[in-house]
N, C-alpha and C. Protein backbone atom coordinates (compact mmCIF):
# COMPACT_ATOMS: atom_id res chain seq x y z
N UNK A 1 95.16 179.45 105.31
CA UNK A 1 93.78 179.05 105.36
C UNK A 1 93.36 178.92 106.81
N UNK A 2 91.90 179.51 106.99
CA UNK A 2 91.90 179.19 108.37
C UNK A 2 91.03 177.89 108.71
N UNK A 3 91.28 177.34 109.67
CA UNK A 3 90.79 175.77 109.82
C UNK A 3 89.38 176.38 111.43
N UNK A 4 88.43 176.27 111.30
CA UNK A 4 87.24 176.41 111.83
C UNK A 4 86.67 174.93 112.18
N UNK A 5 85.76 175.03 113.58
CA UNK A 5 85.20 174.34 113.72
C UNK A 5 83.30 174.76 112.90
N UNK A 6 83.11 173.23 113.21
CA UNK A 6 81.42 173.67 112.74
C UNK A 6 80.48 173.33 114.01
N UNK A 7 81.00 173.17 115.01
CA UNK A 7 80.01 172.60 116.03
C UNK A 7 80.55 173.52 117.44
N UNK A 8 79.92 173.83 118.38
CA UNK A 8 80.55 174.39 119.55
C UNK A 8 81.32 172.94 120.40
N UNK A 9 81.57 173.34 121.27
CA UNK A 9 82.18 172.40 121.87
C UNK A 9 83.42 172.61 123.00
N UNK A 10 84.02 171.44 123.67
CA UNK A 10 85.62 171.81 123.96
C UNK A 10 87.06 170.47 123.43
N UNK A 11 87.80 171.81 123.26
CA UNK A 11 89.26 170.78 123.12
C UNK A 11 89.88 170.00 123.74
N UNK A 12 89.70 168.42 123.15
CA UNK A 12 89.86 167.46 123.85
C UNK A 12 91.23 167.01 123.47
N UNK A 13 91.54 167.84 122.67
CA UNK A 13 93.22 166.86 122.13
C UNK A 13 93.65 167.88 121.18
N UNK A 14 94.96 168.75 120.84
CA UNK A 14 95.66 169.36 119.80
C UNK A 14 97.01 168.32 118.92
N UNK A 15 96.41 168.10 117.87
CA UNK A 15 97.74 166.64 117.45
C UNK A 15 99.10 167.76 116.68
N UNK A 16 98.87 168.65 116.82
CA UNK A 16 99.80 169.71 115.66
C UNK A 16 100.89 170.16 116.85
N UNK A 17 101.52 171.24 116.53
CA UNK A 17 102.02 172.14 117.04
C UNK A 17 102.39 173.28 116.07
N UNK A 18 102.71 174.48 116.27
CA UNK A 18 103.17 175.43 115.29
C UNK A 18 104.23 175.23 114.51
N UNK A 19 104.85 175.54 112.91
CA UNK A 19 105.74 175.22 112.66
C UNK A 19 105.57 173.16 111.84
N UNK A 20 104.78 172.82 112.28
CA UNK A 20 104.24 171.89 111.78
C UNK A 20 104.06 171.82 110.43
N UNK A 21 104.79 170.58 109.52
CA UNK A 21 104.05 170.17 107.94
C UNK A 21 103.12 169.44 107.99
N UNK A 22 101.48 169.57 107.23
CA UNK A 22 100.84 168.91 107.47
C UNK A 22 100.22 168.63 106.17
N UNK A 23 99.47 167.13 106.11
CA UNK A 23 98.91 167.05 104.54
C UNK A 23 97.20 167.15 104.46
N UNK A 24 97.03 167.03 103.31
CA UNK A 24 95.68 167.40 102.92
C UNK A 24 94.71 166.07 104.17
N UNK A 25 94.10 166.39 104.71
CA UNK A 25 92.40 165.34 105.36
C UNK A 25 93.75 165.01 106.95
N UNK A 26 94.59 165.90 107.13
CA UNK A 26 95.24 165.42 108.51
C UNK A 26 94.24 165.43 109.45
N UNK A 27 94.46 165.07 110.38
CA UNK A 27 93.78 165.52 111.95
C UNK A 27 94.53 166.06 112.57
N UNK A 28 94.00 167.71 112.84
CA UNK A 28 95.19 168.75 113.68
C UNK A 28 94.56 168.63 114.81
N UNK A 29 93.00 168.35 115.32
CA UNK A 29 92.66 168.00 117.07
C UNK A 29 91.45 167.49 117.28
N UNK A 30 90.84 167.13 118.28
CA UNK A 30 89.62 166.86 118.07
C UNK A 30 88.96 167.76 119.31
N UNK A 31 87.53 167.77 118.57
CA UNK A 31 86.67 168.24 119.97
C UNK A 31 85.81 167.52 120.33
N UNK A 32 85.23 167.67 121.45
CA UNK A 32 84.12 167.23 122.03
C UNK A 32 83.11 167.80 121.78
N UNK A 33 81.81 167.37 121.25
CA UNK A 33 80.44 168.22 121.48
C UNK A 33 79.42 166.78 121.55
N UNK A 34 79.06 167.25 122.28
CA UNK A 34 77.26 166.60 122.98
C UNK A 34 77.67 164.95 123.37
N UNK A 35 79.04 164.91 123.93
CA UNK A 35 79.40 163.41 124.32
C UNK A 35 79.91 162.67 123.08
N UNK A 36 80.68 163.32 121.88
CA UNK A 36 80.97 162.43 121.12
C UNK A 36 82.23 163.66 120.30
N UNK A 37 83.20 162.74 120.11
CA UNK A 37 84.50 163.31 119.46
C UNK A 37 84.50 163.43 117.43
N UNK A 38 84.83 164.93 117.85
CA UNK A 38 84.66 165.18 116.13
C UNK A 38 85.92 166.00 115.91
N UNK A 39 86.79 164.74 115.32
CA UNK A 39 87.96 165.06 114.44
C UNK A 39 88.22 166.54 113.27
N UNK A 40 88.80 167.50 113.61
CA UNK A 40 89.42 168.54 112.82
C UNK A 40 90.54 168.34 111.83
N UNK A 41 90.14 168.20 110.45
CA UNK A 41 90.66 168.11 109.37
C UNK A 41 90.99 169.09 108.22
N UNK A 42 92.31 169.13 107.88
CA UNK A 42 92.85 170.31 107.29
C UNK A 42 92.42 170.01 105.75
N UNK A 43 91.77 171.02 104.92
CA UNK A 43 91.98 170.29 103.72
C UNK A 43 92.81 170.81 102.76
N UNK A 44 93.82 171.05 102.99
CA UNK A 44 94.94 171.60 101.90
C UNK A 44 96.52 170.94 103.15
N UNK A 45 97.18 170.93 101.99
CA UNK A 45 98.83 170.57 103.02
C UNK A 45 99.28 171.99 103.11
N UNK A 46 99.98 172.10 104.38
CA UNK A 46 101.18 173.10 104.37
C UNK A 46 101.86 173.19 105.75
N UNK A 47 101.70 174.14 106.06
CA UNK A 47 102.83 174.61 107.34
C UNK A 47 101.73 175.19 108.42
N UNK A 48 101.68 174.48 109.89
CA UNK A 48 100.56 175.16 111.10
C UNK A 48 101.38 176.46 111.36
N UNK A 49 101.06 177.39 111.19
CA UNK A 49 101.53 179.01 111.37
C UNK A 49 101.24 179.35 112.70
N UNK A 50 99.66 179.24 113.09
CA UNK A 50 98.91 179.74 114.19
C UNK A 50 98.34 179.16 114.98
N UNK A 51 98.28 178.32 115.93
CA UNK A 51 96.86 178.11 116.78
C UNK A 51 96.64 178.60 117.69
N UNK A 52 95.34 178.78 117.21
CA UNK A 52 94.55 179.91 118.31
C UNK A 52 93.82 179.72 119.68
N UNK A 53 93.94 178.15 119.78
CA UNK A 53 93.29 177.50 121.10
C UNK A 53 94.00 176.44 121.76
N UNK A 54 93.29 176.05 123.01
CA UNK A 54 94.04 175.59 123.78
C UNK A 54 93.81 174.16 124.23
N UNK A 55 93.99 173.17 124.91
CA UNK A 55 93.08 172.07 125.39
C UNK A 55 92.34 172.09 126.54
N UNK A 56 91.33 171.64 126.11
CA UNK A 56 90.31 171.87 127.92
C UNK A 56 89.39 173.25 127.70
N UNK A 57 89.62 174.49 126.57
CA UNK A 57 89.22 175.35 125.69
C UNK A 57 88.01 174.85 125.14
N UNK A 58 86.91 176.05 125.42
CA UNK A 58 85.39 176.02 125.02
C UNK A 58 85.42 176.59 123.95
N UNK A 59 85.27 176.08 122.47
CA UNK A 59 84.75 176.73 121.18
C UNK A 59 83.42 177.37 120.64
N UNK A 60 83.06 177.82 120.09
CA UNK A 60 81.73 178.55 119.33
C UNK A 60 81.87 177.69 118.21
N UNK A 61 80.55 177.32 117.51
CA UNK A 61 80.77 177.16 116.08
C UNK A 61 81.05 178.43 115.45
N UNK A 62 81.84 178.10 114.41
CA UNK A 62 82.95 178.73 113.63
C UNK A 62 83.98 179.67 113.96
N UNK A 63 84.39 178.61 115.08
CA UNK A 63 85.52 179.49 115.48
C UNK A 63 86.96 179.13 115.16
N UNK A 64 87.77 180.05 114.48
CA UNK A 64 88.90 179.73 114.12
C UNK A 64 89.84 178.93 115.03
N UNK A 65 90.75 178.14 114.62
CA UNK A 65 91.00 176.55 115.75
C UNK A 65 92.73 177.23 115.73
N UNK A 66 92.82 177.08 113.91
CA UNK A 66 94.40 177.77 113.41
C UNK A 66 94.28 177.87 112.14
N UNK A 67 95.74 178.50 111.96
CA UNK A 67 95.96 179.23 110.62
C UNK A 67 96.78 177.66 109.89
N UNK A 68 96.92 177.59 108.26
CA UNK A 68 97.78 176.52 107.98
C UNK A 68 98.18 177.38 106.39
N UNK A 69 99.30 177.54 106.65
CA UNK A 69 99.68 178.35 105.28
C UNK A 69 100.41 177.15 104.37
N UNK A 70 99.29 177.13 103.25
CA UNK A 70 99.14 176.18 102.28
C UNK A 70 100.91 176.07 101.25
N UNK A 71 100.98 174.78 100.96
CA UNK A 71 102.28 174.60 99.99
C UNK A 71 102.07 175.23 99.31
């Protein structure tokens, strides 16, 4: 599944790493947009396969963050 943001912004924190088990409503990072922190939440459990960004990293809305291949 891919985990997307909905707001542009930048990466203020990655809590995952690849290889990671994670459960359903985790927090895999947060971003920053317009002076205020908005938590990235997985909604299925499984395994972080991919991430595609970095910290200190400028996002687009809907931009893929990472991959999480579901239990």
């Amino acid at each position: 599944m891919e985990i997307k943001t909905r707001v542009p912004g930048v990466v203020s924190e990655i809590l995952v790493k690849e290889g990671d088990h994670v459960d359903a409503k985790a927090v895999l990072a947060k971003i920053e947009a317009m002076k205020m922190f908005q938590s990235i939440l997985t909604p299925v459990s499984g395994t972080v396969s991919e991430i595609m960004i970095e910290e200190d990293a400028r996002v687009k809305a809907g931009a893929v963050l990472m991959i999480i291949d579901e239990d």
